[in-house]
Structures are given as C-alpha cells and as structure tokens.
C-alpha atoms as a PDB file:
ATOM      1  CA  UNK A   1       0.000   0.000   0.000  1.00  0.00           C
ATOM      2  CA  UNK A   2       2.886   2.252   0.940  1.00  0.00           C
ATOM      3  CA  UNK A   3       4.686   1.818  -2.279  1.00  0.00           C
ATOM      4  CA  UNK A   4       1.842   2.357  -4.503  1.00  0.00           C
ATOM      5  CA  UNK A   5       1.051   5.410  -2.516  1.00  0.00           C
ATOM      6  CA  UNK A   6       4.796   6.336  -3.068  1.00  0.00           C
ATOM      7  CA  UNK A   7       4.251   5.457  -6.788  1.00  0.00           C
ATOM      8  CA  UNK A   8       1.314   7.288  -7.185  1.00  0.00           C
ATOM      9  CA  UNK A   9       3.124  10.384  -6.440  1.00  0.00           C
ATOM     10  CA  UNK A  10       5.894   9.963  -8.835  1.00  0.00           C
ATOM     11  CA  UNK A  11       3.888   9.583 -11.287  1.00  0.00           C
ATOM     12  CA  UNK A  12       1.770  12.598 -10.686  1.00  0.00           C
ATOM     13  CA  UNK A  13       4.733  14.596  -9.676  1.00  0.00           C
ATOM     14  CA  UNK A  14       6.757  13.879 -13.127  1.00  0.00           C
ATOM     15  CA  UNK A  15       3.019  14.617 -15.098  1.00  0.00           C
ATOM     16  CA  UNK A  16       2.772  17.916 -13.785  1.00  0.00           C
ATOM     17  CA  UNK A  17       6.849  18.097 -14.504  1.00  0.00           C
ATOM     18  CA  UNK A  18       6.473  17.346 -18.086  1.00  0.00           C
ATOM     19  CA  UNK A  19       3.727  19.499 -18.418  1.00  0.00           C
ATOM     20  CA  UNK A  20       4.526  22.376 -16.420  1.00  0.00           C
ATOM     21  CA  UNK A  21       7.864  22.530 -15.555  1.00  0.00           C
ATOM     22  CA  UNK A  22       9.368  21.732 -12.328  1.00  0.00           C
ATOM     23  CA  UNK A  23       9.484  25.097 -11.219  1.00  0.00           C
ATOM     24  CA  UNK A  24       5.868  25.942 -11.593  1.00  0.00           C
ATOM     25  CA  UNK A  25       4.737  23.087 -10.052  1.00  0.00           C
ATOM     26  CA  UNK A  26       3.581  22.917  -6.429  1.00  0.00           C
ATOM     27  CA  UNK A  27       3.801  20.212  -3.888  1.00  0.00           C
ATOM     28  CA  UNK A  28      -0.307  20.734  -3.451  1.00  0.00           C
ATOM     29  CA  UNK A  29      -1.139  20.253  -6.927  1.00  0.00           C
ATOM     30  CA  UNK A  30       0.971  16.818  -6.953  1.00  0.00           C
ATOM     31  CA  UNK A  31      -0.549  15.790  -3.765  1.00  0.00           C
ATOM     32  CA  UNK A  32      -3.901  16.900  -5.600  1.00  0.00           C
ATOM     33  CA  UNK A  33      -2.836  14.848  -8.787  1.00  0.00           C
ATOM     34  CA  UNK A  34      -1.936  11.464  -6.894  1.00  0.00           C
ATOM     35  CA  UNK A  35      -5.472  11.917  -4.537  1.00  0.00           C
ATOM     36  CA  UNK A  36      -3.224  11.489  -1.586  1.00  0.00           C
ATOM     37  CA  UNK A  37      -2.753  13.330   1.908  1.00  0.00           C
ATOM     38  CA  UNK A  38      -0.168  15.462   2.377  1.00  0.00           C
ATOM     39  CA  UNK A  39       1.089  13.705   5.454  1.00  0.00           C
ATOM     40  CA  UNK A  40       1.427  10.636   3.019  1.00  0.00           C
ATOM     41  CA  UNK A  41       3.187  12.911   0.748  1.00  0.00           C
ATOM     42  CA  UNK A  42       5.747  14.169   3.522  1.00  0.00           C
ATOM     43  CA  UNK A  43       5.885  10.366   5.011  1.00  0.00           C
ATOM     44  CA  UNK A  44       8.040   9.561   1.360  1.00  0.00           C
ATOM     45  CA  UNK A  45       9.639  12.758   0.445  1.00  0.00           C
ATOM     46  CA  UNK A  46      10.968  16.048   2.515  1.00  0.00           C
ATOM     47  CA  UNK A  47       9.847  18.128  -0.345  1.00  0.00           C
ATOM     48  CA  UNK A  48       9.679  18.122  -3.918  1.00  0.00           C
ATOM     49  CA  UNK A  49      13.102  18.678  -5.188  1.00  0.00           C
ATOM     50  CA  UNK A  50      12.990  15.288  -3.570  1.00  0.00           C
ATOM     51  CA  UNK A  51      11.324  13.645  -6.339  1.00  0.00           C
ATOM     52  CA  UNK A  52      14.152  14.521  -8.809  1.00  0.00           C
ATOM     53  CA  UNK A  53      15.703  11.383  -7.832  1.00  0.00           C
ATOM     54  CA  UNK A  54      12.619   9.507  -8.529  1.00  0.00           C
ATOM     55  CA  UNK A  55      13.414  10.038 -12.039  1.00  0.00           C
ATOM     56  CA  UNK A  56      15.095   6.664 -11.856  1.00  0.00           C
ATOM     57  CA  UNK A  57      12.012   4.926 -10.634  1.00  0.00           C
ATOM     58  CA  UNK A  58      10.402   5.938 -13.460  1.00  0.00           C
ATOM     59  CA  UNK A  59      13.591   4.928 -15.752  1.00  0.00           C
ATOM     60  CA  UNK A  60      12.942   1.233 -13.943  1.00  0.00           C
ATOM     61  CA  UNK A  61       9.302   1.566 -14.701  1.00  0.00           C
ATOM     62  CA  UNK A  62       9.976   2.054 -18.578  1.00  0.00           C
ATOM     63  CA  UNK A  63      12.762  -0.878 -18.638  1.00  0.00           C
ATOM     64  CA  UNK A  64       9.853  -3.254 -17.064  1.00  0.00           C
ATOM     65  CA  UNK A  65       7.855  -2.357 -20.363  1.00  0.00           C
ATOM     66  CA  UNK A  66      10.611  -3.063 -22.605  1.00  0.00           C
ATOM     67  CA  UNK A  67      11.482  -5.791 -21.045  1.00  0.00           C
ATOM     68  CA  UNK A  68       8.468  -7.313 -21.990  1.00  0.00           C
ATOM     69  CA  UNK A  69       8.078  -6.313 -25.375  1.00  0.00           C
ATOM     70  CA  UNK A  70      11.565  -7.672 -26.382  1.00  0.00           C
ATOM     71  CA  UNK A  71      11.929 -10.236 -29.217  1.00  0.00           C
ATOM     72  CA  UNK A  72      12.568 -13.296 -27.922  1.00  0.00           C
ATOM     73  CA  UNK A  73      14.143 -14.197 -31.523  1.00  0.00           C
ATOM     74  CA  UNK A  74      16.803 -12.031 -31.494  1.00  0.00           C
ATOM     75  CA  UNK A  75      19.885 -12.031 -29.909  1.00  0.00           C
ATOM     76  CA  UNK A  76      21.417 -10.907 -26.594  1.00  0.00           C
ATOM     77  CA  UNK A  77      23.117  -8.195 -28.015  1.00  0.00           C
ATOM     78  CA  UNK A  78      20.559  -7.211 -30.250  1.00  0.00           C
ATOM     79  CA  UNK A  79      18.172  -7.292 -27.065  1.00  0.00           C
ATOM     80  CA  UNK A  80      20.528  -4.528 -25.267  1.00  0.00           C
ATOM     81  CA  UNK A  81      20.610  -2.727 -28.800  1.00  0.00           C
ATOM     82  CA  UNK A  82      17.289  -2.579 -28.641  1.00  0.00           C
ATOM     83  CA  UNK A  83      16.501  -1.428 -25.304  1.00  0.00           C
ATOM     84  CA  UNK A  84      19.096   1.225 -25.406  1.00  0.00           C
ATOM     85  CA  UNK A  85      17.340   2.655 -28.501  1.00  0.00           C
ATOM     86  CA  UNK A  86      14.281   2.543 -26.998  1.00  0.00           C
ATOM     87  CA  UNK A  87      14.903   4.039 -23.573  1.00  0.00           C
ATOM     88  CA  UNK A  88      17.317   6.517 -25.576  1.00  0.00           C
ATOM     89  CA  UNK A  89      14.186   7.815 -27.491  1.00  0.00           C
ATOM     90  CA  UNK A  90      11.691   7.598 -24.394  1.00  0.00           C
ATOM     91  CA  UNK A  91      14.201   9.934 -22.748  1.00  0.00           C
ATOM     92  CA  UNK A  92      14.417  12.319 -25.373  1.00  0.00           C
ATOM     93  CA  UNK A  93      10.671  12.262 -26.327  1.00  0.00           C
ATOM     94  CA  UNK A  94       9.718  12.588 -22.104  1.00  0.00           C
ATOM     95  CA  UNK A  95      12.183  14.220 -19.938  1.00  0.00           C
ATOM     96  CA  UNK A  96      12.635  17.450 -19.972  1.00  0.00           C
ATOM     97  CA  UNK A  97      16.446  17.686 -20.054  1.00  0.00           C
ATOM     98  CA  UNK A  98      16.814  20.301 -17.423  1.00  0.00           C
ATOM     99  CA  UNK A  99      15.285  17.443 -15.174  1.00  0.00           C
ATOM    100  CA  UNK A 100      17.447  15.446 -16.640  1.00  0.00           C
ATOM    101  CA  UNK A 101      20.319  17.668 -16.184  1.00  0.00           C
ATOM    102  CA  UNK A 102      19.093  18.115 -12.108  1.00  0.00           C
ATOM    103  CA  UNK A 103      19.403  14.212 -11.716  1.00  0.00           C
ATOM    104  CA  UNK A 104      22.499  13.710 -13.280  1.00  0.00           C
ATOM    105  CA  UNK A 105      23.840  16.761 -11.360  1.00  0.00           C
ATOM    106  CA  UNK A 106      22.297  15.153  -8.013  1.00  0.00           C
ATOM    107  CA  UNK A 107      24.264  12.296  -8.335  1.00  0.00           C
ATOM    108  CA  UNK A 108      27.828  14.187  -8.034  1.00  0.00           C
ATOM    109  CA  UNK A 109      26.930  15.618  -4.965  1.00  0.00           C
ATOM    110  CA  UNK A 110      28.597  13.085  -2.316  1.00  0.00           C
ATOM    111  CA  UNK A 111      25.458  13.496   0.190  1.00  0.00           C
ATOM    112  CA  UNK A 112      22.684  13.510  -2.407  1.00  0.00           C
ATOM    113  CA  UNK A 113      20.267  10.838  -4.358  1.00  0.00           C
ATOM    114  CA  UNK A 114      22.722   7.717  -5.634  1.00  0.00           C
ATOM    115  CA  UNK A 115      19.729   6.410  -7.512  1.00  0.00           C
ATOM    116  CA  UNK A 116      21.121   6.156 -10.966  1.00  0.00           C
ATOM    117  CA  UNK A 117      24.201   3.697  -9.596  1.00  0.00           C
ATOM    118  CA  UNK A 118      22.247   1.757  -6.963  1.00  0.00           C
ATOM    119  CA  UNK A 119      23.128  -1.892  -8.193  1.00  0.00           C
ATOM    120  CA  UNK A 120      19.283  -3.129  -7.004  1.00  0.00           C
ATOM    121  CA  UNK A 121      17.669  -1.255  -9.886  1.00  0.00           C
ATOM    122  CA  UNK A 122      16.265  -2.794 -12.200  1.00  0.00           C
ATOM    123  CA  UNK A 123      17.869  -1.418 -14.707  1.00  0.00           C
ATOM    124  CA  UNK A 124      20.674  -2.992 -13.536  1.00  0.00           C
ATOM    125  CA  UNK A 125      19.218  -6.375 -13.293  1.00  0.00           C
ATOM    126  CA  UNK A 126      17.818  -6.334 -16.723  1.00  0.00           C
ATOM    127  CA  UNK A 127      21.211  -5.716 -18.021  1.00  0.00           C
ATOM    128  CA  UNK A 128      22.819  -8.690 -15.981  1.00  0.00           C
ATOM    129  CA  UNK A 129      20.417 -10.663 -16.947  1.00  0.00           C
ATOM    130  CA  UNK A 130      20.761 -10.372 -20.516  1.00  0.00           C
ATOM    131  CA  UNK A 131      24.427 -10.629 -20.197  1.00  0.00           C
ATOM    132  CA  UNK A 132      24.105 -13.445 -18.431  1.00  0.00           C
ATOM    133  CA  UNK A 133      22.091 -15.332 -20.989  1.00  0.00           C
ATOM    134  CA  UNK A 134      24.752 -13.796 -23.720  1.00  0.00           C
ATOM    135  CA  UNK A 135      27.463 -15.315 -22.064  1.00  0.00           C
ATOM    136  CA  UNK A 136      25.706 -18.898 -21.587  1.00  0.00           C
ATOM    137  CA  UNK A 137      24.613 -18.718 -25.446  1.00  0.00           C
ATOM    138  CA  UNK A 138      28.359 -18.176 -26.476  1.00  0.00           C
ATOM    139  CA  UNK A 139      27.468 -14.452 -27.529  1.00  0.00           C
ATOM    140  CA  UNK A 140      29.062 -12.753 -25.222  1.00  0.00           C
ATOM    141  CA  UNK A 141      32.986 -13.369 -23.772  1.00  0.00           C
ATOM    142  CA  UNK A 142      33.311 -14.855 -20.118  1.00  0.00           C
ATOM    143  CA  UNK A 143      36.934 -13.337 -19.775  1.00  0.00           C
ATOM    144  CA  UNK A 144      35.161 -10.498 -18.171  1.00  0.00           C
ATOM    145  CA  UNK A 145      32.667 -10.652 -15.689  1.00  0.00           C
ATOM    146  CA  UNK A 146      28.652  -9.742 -16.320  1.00  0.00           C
ATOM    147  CA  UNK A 147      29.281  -7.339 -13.641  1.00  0.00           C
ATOM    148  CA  UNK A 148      32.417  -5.751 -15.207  1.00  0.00           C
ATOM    149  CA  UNK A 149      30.591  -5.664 -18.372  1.00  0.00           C
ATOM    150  CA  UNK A 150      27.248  -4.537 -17.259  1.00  0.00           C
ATOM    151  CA  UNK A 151      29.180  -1.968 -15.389  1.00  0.00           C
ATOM    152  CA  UNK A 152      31.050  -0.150 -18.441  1.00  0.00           C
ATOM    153  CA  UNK A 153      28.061  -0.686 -20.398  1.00  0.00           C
ATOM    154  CA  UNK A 154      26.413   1.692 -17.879  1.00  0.00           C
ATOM    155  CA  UNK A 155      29.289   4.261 -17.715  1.00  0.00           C
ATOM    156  CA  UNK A 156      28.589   4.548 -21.766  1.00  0.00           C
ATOM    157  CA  UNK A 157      25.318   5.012 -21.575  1.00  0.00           C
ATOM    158  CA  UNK A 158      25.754   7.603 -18.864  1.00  0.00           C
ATOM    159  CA  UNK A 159      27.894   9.697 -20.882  1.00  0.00           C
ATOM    160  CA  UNK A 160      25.385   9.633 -23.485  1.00  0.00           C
ATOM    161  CA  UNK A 161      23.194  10.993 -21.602  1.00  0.00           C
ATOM    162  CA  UNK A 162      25.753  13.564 -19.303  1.00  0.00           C
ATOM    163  CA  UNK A 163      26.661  15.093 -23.465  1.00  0.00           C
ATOM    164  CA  UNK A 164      23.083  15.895 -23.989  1.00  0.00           C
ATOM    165  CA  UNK A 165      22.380  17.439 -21.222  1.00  0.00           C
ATOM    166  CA  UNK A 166      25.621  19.757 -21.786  1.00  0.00           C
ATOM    167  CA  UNK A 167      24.185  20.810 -25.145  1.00  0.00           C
ATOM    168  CA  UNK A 168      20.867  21.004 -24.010  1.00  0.00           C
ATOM    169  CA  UNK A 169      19.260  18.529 -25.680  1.00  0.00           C
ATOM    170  CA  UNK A 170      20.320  19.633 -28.996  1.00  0.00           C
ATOM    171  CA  UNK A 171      21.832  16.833 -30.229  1.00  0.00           C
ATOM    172  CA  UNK A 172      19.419  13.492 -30.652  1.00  0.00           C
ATOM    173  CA  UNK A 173      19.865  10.930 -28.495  1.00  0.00           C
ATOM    174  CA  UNK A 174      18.986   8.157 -30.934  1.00  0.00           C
ATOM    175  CA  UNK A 175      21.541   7.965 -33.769  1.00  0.00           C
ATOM    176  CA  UNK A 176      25.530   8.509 -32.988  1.00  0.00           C
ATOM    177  CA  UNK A 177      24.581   8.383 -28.887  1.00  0.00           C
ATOM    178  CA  UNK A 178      23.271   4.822 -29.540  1.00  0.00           C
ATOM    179  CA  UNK A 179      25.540   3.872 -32.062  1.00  0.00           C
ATOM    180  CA  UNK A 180      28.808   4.244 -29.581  1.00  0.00           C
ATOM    181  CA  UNK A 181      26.385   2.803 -26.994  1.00  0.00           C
ATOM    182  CA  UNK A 182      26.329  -0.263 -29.350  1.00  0.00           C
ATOM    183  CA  UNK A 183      30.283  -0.098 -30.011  1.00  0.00           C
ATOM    184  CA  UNK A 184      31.005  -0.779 -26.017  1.00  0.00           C
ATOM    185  CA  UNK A 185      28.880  -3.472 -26.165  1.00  0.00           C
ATOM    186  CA  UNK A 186      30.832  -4.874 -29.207  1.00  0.00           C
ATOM    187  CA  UNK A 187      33.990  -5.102 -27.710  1.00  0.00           C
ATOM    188  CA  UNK A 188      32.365  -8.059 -25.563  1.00  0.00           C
ATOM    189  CA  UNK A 189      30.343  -9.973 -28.387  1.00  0.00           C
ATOM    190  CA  UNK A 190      32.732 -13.379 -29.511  1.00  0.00           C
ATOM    191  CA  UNK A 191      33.377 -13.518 -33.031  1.00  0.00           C
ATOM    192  CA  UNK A 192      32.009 -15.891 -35.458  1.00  0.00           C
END
C-alpha cells in the first residue's frame, strides 16, 4: 500500500513536470494529482526537489515495459541494442532535459540521491540478466565478468546521456549516442 502510494506520487509529480515545468509546479497540486494526503506525501519525500531522484524509478518503470516487449528471436546483443534505442528515445521524447540535467547533477553531490548507480535497480538487473544469458549462449565473452561488463556498459550510456544534457538537448539521443552505446557493447560480443 505504501509503495503504490509512493508510486502514485511519482507519477503525478513527473506529469505535472512534463507538463509544467518543475518550477511551476507545487507540492499541493501533486498531492492533488496522486489523490493522496499530504502527510502521506511528507511520510516519502521532505519536499519536492525530492522527487528529482525519482526520475530513476520511473527509468525502472519504462525498462519493465521493454522488457516485456523484447523479441525473444533475437539475440542478446541485439536485445541490449534494442533497449538502449528505446529508452534513448523515451528519454528524449519525455524528460525534460533540465530534469534530466538536475538528476544527473544530483548524483555528483557526495550526500545527495545515488539512484542512478544503486546496483538493485532494475535497470541494472535487466542488463545482468541479458548478459548473463549472452554469455551462456556463447554471444558474449566470459573473460570479463557480467558485472564488469554490465558496469562499463552503464558508464557509456551515462555519458550519453551527461553530453546531452551539456548541449541542451540539442543533439538526438537516438543515432551517434546509440551507435557508440552499441560499439562498447561490441567489444564483448565473440566472433564468429
């Protein structure tokens, strides 16, 4: 009950984000927009700059989608291809990148939100997992571990996303971003 109450407000928090802006959007009209209590409101976050963190709930929320929509055909490395695309795109399409920006920013500061490299997301798990089933099916090298792997993959796909923010969302996400994604992953595929 307490999560989906805690769900229910990121989701209406990042609505009114998306639509609104952060700045012009009050804690009462979230609390409004979930059809929660402000004391359940204050019993998950201090505040709302709170919620910027949350961004990576919703990042987990989206993988869980992909996840299932994946082609089961395809290979491992295809898979990760493909999700990268796709998440690459939902960014670009869905978060405003100054929220962006805040999140990525949050995570440099050594007492603030850690979301994005918290190891029990699930966008973490995903990613092990698929590795993990690469490196059974011969796709994928075991000379370096799926945590090693899954690890630099992450670092790359960070970047991607650090660049855009610096210009602002200028640049697309989907197109060179995901093609040097794709390269990192390379260097781990074996060779037919």
């Amino acid at each position: 009950m307490a999560r989906d109450a805690r769900a229910s407000i990121i989701h209406a928090a990042w609505d009114l984000f998306r639509a609104k802006g952060f700045e012009k959007t009050t804690v009462d009209e979230i609390i409004e927009n979930a059809g929660t209590a402000k004391g359940t409101f204050y019993r998950h976050f201090q505040g709302k700059s709170a919620l910027l963190g949350t961004l990576s709930d919703l990042f987990d929320d989206k993988y869980h989608e992909l996840e299932r929509q994946l082609d089961p055909d395809s290979s491992v490395v295809e898979q990760i291809g493909w999700l990268n695309v796709e998440f690459f795109d939902y960014i670009e399409r869905s978060v405003p990148v100054e929220l962006l920006s805040a999140l990525l920013a949050s995570q440099l500061n050594p007492r603030g939100d850690r979301s994005l490299v918290n190891q029990e997301r699930y966008y973490f798990a995903i990613h092990r997992k698929l590795v993990a089933r690469g490196q059974e099916h011969g796709e994928i090298t075991t000379d370096i571990s799926v945590h090693d792997i899954v690890r630099l993959y992450a670092i790359e796909e960070r970047s991607m996303l650090y660049d855009w923010c610096l210009h602002q969302g200028a640049q697309p996400l989907v197109g060179e971003p995901t093609r040097i994604v794709a390269e990192t992953l390379e260097r781990f595929v074996i060779k037919s």
